[in-house]
N, C-alpha and C. Protein backbone atom coordinates (compact mmCIF):
# COMPACT_ATOMS: atom_id res chain seq x y z
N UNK A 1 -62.32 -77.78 31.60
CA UNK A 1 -63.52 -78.00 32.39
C UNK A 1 -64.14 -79.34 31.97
N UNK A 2 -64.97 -80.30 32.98
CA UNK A 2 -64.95 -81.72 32.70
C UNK A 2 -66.62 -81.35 32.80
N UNK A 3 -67.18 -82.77 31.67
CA UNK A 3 -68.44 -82.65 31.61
C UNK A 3 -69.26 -83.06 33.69
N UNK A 4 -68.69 -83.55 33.76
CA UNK A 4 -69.01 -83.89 34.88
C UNK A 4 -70.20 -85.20 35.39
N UNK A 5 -70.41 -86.24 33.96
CA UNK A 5 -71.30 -86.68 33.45
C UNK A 5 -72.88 -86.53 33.43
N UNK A 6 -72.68 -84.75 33.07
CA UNK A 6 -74.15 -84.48 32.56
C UNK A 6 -74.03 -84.75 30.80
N UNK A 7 -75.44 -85.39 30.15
CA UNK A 7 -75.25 -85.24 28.41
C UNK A 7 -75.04 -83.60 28.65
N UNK A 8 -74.53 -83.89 27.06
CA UNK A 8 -74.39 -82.41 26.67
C UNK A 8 -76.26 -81.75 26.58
N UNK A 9 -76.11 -80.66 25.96
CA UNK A 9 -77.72 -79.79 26.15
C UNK A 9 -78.30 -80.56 24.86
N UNK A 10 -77.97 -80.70 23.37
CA UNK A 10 -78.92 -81.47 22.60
C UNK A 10 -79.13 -82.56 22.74
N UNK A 11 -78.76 -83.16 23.75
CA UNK A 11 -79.12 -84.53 23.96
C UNK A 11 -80.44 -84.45 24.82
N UNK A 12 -80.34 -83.48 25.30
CA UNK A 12 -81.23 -83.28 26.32
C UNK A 12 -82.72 -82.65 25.74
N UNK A 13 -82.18 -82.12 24.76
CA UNK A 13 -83.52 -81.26 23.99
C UNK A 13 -84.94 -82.29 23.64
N UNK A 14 -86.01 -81.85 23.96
CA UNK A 14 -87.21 -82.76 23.55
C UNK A 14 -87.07 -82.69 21.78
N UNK A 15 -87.24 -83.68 21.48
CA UNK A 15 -87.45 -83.74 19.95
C UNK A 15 -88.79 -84.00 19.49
N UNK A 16 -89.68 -83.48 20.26
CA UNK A 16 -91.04 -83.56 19.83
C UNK A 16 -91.90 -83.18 20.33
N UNK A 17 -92.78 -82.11 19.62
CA UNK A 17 -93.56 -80.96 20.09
C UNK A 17 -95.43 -81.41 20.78
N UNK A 18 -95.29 -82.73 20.78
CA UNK A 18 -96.38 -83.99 20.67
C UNK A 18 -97.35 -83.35 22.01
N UNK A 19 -98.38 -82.79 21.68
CA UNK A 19 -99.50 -82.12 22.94
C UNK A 19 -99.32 -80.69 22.43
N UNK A 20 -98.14 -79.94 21.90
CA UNK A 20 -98.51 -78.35 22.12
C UNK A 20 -99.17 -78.23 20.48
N UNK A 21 -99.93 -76.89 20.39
CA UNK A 21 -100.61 -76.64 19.06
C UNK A 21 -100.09 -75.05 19.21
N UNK A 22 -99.37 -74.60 17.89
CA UNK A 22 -99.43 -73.07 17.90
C UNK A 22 -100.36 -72.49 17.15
N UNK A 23 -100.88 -71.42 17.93
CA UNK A 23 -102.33 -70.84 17.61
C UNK A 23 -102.14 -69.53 16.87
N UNK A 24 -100.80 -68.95 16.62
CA UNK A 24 -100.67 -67.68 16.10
C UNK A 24 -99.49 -67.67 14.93
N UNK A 25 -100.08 -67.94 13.85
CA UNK A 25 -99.46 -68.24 12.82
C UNK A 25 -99.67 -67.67 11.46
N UNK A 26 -98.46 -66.62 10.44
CA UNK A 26 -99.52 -66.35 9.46
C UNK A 26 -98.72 -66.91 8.03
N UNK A 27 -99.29 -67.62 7.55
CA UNK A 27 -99.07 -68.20 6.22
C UNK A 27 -99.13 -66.82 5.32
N UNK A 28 -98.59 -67.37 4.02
CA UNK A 28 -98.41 -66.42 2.82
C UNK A 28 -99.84 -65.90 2.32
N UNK A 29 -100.93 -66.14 3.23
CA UNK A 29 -101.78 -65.52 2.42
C UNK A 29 -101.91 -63.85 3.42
N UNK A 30 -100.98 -63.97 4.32
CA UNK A 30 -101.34 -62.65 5.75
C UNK A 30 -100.25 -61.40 4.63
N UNK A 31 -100.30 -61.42 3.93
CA UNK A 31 -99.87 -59.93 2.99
C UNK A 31 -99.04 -58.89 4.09
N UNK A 32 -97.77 -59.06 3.40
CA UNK A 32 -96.21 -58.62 4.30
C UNK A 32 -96.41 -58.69 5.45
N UNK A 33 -96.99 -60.18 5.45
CA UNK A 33 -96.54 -60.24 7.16
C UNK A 33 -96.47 -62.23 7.29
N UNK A 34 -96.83 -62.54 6.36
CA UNK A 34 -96.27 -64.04 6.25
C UNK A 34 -95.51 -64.75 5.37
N UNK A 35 -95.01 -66.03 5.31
CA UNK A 35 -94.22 -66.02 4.14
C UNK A 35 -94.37 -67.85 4.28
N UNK A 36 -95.04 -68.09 5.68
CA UNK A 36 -94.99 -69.96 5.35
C UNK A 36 -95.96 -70.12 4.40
N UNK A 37 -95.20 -71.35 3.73
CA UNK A 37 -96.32 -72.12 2.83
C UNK A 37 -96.53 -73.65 3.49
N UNK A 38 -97.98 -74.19 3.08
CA UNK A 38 -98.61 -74.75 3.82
C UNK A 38 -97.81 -76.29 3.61
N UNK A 39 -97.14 -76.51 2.43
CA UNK A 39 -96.49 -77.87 2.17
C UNK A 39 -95.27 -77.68 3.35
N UNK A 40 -94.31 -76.90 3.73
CA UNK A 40 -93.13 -76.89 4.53
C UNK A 40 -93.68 -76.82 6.05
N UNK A 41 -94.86 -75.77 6.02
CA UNK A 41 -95.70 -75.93 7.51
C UNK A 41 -95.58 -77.57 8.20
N UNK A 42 -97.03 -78.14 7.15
CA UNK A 42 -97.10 -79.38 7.69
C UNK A 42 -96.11 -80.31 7.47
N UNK A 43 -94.87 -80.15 6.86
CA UNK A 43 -93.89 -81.02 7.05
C UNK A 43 -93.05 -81.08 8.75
N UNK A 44 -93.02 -79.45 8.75
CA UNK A 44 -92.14 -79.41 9.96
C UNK A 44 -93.12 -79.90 11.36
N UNK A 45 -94.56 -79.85 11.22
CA UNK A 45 -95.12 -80.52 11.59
C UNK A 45 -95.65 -81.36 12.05
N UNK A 46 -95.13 -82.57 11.03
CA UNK A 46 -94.95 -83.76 11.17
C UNK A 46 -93.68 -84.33 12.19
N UNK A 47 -92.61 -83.30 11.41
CA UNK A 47 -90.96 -83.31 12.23
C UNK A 47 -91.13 -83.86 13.43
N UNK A 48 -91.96 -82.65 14.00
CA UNK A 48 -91.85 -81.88 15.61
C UNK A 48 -93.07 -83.15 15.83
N UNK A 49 -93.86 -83.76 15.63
CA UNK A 49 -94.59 -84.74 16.43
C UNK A 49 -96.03 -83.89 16.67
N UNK A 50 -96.06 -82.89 15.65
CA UNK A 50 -97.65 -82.15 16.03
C UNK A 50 -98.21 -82.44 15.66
N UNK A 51 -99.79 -82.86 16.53
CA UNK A 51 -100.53 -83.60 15.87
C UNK A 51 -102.30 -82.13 15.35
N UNK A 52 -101.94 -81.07 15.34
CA UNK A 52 -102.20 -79.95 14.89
C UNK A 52 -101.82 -78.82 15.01
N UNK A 53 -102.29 -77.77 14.24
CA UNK A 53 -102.04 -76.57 13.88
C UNK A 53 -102.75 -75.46 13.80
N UNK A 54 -102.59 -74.21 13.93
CA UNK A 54 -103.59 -73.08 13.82
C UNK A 54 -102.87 -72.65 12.54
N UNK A 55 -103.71 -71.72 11.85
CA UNK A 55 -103.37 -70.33 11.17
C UNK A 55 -104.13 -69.78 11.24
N UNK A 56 -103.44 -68.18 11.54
CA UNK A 56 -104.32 -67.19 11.82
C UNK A 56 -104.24 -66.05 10.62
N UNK A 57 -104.62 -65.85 9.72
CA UNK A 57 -104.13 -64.81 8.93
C UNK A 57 -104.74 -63.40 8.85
N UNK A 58 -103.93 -62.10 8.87
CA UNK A 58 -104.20 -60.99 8.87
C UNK A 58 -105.63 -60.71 8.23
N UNK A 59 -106.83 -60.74 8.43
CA UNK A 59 -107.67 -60.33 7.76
C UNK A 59 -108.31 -60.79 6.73
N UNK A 60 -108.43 -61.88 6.80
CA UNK A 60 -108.43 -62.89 5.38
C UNK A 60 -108.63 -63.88 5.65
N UNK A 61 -109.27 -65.01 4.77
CA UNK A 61 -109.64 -66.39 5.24
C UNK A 61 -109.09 -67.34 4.22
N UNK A 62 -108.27 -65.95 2.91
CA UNK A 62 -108.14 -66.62 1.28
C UNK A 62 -107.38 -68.03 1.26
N UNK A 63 -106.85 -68.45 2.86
CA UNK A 63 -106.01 -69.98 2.27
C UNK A 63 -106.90 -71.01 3.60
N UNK A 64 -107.42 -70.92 3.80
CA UNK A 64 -108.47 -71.55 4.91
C UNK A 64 -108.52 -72.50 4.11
N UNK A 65 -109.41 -72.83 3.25
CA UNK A 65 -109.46 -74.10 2.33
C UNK A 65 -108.62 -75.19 2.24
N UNK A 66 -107.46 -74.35 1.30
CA UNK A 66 -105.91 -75.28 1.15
C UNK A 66 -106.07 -74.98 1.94
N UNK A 67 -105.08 -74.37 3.73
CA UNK A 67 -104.97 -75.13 4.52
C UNK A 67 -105.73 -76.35 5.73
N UNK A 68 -106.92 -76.40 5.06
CA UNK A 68 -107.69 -77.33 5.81
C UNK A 68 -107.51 -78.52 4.82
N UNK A 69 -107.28 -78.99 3.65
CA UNK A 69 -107.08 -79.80 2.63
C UNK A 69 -106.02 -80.81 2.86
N UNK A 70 -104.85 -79.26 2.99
CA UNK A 70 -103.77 -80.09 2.93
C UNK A 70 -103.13 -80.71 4.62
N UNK A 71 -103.86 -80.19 5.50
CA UNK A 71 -103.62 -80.43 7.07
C UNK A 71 -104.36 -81.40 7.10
N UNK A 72 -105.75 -82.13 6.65
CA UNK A 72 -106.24 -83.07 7.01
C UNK A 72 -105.60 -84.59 6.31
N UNK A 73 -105.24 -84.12 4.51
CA UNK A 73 -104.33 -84.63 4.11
C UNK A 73 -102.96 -85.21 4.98
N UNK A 74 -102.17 -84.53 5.51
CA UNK A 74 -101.29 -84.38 6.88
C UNK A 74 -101.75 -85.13 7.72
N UNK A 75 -102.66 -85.65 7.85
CA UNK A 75 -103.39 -86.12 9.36
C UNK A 75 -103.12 -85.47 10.30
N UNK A 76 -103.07 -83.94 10.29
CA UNK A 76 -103.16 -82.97 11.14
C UNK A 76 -104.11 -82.35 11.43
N UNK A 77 -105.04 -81.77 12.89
CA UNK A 77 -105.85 -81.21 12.69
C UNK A 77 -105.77 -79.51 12.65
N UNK A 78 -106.09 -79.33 11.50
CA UNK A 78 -106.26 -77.97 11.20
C UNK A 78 -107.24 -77.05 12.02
N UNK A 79 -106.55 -75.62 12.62
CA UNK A 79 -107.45 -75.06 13.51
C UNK A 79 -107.53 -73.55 12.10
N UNK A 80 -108.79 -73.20 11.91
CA UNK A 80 -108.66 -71.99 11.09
C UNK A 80 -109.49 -70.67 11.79
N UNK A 81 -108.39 -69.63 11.85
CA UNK A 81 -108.52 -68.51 12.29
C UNK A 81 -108.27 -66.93 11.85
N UNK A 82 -108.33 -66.20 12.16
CA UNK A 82 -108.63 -64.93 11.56
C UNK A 82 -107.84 -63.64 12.74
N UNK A 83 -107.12 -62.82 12.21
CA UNK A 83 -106.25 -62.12 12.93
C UNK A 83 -107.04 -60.72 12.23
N UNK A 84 -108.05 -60.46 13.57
CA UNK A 84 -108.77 -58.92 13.15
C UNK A 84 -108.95 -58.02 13.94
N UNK A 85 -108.51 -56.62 13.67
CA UNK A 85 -109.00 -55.35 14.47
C UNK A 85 -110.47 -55.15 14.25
N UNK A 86 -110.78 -54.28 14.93
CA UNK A 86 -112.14 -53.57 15.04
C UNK A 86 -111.75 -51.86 15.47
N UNK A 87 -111.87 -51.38 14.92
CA UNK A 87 -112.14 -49.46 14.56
C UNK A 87 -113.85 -49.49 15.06
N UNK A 88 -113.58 -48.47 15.96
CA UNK A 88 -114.80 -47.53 16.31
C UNK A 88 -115.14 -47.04 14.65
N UNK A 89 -116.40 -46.12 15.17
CA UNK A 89 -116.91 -45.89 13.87
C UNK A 89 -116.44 -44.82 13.36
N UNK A 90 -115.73 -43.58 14.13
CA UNK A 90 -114.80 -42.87 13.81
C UNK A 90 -113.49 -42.83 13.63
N UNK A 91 -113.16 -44.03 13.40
CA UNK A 91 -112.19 -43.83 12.69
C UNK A 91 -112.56 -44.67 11.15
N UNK A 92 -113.55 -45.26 10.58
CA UNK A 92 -113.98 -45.37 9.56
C UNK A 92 -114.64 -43.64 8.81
N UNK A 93 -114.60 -42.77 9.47
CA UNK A 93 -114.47 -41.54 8.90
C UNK A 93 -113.93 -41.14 8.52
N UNK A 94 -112.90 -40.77 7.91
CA UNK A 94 -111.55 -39.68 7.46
C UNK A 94 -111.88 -38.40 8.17
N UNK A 95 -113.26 -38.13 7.32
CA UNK A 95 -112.98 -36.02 7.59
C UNK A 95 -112.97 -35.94 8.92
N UNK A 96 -114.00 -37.06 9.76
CA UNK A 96 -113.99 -36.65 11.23
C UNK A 96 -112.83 -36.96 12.09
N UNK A 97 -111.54 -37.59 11.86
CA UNK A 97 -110.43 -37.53 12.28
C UNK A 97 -109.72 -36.29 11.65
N UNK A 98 -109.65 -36.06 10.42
CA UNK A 98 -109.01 -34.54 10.19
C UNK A 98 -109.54 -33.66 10.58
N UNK A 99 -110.97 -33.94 11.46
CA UNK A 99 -111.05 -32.16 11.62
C UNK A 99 -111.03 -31.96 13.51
N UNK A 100 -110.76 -33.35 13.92
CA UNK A 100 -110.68 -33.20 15.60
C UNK A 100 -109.04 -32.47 15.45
């Protein structure tokens, strides 16, 4: 089968993520549920042509800091966010869920 002179597909691939920002992201501080660290983040970062970033972490704000430090460091702009439920007030009860 002949290419037919289309490039092949990685030639074709954008190599740079330059305008999009991902907003749902959880670094190692989101407890078994993240595992990026913020030095390899903003490298790949840089890679891809982003000129910012979100993290959102499970319930917690504990790397907000470092990652606003080291993203501005980056000349990236750091977006910081928070990944949270909200429970009615019964289910902050125990007994009143064990006894419905």
């Amino acid at each position: 089968m002949t290419n037919k002179g289309f490039a092949p597909l990685e030639n074709k691939r954008k190599k740079s993520l330059t305008g999009f920002t991902h907003l749902h992201l959880h670094s190692q501080y989101s407890l078994l549920d993240g595992s990026i660290v913020f030095e390899e983040l903003l490298k790949r970062c840089k890679k891809l042509e982003m000129d910012s970033v979100a993290v959102t972490d499970h319930g917690n704000l504990f790397g907000a800091i470092e990652f606003y430090t080291k993203a501005i460091a980056a000349h990236i702009k750091p977006i910081i966010g928070i990944e949270a439920y909200i429970a009615s007030a019964v289910m902050m009860n125990a007994e009143s869920i064990l006894t419905k």
